[in-house]
N, C-alpha and C. Protein backbone atom coordinates (compact mmCIF):
# COMPACT_ATOMS: atom_id res chain seq x y z
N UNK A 1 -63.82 106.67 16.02
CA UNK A 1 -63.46 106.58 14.63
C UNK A 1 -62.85 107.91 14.20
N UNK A 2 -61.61 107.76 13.60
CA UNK A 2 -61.14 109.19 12.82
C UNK A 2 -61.79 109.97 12.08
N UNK A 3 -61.76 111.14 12.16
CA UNK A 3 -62.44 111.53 10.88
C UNK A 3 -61.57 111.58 9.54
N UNK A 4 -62.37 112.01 8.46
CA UNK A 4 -61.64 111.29 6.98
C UNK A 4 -62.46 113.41 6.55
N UNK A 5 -61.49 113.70 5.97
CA UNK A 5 -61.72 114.97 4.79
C UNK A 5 -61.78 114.23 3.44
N UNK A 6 -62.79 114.77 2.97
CA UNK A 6 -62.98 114.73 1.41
C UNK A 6 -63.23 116.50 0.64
N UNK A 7 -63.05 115.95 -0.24
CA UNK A 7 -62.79 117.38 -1.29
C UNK A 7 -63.63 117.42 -2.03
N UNK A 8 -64.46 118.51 -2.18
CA UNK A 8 -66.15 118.35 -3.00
C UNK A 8 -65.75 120.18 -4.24
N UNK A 9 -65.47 119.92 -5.17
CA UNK A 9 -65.35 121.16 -6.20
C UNK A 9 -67.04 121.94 -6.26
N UNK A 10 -67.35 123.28 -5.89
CA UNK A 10 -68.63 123.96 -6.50
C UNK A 10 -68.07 125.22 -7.00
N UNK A 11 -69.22 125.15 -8.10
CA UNK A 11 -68.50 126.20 -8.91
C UNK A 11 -69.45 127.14 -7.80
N UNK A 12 -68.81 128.92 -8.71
CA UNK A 12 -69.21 130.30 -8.09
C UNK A 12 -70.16 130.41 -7.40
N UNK A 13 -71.15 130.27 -8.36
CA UNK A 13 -72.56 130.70 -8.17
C UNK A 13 -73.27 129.51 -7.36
N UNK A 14 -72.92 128.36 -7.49
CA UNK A 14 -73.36 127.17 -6.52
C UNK A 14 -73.31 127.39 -5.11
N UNK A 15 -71.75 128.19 -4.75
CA UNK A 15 -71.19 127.97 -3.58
C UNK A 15 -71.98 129.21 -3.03
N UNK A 16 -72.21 130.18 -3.90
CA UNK A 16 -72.88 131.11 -2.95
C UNK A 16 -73.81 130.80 -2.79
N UNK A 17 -74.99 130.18 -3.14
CA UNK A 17 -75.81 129.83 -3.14
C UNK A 17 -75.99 128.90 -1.40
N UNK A 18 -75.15 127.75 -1.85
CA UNK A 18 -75.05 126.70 -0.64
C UNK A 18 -74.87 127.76 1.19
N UNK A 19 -73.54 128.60 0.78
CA UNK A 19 -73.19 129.33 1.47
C UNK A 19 -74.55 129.84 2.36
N UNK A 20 -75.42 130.57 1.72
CA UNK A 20 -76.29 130.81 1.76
C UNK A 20 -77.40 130.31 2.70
N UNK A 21 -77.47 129.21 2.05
CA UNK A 21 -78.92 128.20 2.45
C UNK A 21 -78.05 127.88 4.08
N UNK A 22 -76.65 127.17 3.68
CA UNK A 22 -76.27 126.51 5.32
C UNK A 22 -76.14 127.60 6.17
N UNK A 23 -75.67 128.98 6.11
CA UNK A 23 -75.64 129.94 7.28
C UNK A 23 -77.26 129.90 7.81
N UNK A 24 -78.35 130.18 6.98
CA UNK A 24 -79.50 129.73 7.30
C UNK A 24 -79.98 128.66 8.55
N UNK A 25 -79.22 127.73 8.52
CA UNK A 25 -79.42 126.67 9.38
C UNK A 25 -78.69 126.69 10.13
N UNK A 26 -78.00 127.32 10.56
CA UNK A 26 -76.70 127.93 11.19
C UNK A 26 -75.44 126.58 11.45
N UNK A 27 -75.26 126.20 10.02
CA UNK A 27 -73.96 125.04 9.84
C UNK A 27 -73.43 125.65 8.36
N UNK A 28 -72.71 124.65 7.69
CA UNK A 28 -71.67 124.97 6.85
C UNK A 28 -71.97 124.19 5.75
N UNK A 29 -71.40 124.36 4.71
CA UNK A 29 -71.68 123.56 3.25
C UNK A 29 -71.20 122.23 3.72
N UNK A 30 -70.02 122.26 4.44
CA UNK A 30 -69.29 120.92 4.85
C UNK A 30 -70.53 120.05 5.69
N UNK A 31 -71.27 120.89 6.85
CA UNK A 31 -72.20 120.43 7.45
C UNK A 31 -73.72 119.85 6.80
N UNK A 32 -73.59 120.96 5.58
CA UNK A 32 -74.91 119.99 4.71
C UNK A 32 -74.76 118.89 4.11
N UNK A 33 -73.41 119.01 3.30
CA UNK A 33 -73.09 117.64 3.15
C UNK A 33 -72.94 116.38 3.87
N UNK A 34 -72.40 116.77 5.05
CA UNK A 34 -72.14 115.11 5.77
C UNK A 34 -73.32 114.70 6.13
N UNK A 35 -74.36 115.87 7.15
CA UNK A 35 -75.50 115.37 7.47
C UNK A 35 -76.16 114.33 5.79
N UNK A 36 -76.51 114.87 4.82
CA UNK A 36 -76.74 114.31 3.61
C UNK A 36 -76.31 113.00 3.25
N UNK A 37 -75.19 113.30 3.69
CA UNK A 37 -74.76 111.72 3.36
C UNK A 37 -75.22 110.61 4.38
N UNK A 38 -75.26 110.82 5.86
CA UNK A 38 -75.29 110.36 6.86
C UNK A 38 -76.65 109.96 6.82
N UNK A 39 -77.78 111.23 6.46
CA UNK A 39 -79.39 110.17 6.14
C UNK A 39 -78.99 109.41 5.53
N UNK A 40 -78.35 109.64 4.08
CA UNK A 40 -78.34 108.45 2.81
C UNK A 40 -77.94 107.06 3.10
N UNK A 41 -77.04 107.15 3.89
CA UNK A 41 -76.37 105.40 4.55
C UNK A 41 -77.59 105.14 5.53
N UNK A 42 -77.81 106.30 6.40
CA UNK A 42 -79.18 105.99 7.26
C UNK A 42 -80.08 104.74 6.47
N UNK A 43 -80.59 106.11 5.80
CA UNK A 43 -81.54 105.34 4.84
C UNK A 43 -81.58 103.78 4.09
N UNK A 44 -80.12 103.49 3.65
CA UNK A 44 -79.70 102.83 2.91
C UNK A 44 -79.51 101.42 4.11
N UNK A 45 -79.30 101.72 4.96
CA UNK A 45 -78.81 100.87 6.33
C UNK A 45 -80.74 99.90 6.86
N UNK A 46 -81.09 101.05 7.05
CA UNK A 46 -82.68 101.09 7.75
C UNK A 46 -83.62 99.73 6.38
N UNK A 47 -83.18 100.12 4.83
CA UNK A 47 -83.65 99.74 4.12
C UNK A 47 -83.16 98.54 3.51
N UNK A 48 -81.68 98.17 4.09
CA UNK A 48 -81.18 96.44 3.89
C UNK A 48 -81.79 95.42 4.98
N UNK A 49 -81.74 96.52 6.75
CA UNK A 49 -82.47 95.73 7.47
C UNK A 49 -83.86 95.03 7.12
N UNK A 50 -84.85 96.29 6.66
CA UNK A 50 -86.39 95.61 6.51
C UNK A 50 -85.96 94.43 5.35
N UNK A 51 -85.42 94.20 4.73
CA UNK A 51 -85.19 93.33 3.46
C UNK A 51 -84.48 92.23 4.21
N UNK A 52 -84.16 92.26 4.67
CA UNK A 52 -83.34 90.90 5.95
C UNK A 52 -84.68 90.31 6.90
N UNK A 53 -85.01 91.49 7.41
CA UNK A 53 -86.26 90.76 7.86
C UNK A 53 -87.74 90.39 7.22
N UNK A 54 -88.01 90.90 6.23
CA UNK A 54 -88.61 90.28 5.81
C UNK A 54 -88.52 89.09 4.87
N UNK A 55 -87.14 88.87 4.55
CA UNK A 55 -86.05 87.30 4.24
C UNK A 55 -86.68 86.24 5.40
N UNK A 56 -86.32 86.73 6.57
CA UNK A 56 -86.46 86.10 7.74
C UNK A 56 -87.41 85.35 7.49
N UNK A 57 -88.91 86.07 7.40
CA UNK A 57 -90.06 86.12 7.45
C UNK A 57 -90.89 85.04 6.48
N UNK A 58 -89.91 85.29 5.61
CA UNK A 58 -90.73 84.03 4.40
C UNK A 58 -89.85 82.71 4.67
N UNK A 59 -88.40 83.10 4.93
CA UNK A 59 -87.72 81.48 5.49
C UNK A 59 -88.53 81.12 6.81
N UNK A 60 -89.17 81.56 7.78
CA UNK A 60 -90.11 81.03 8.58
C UNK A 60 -91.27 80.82 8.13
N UNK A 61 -91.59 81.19 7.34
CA UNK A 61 -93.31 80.99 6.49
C UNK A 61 -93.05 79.75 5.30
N UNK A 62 -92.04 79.26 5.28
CA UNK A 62 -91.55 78.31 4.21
C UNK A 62 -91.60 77.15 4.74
N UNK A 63 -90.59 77.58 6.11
CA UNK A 63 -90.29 76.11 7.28
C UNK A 63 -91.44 75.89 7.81
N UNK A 64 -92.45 76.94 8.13
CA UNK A 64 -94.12 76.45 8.58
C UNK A 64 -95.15 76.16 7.83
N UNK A 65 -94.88 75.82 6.25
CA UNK A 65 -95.61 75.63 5.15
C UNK A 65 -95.71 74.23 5.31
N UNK A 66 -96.75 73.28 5.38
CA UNK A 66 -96.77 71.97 5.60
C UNK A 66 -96.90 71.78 3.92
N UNK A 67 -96.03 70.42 3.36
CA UNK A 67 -95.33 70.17 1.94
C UNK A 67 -96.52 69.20 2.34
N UNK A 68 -97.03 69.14 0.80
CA UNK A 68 -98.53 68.27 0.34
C UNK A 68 -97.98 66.90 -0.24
């Protein structure tokens, strides 16, 4: 897959800040961000699955429900 640039504005005092924290971890503001985003879809991905399967779960608990 290509990669895609996006353009993120921080003001002064933000950027030094960020600057800061990511040399710390020894990556880049660019690098805190993507990782960030990359949990967030993680997250977001991990958390449509359990909701699919537990869909699953009650359409099989529905079809094994004997109707009175």
């Amino acid at each position: 897959m290509a990669s895609r640039r996006i353009m993120v504005t921080i003001d002064g005092p933000s950027h030094a800040v960020l600057k800061s924290y990511a040399a710390r971890r020894n990556t880049t503001i660019g690098g805190l961000v993507k990782d960030y985003l990359m949990r967030i879809a993680e997250s977001e991905q991990r958390a449509l699955e359990a909701r699919e399967r537990i869909r699953a779960m009650n359409r099989k608990l529905k079809q094994d429900d004997p109707q009175p």
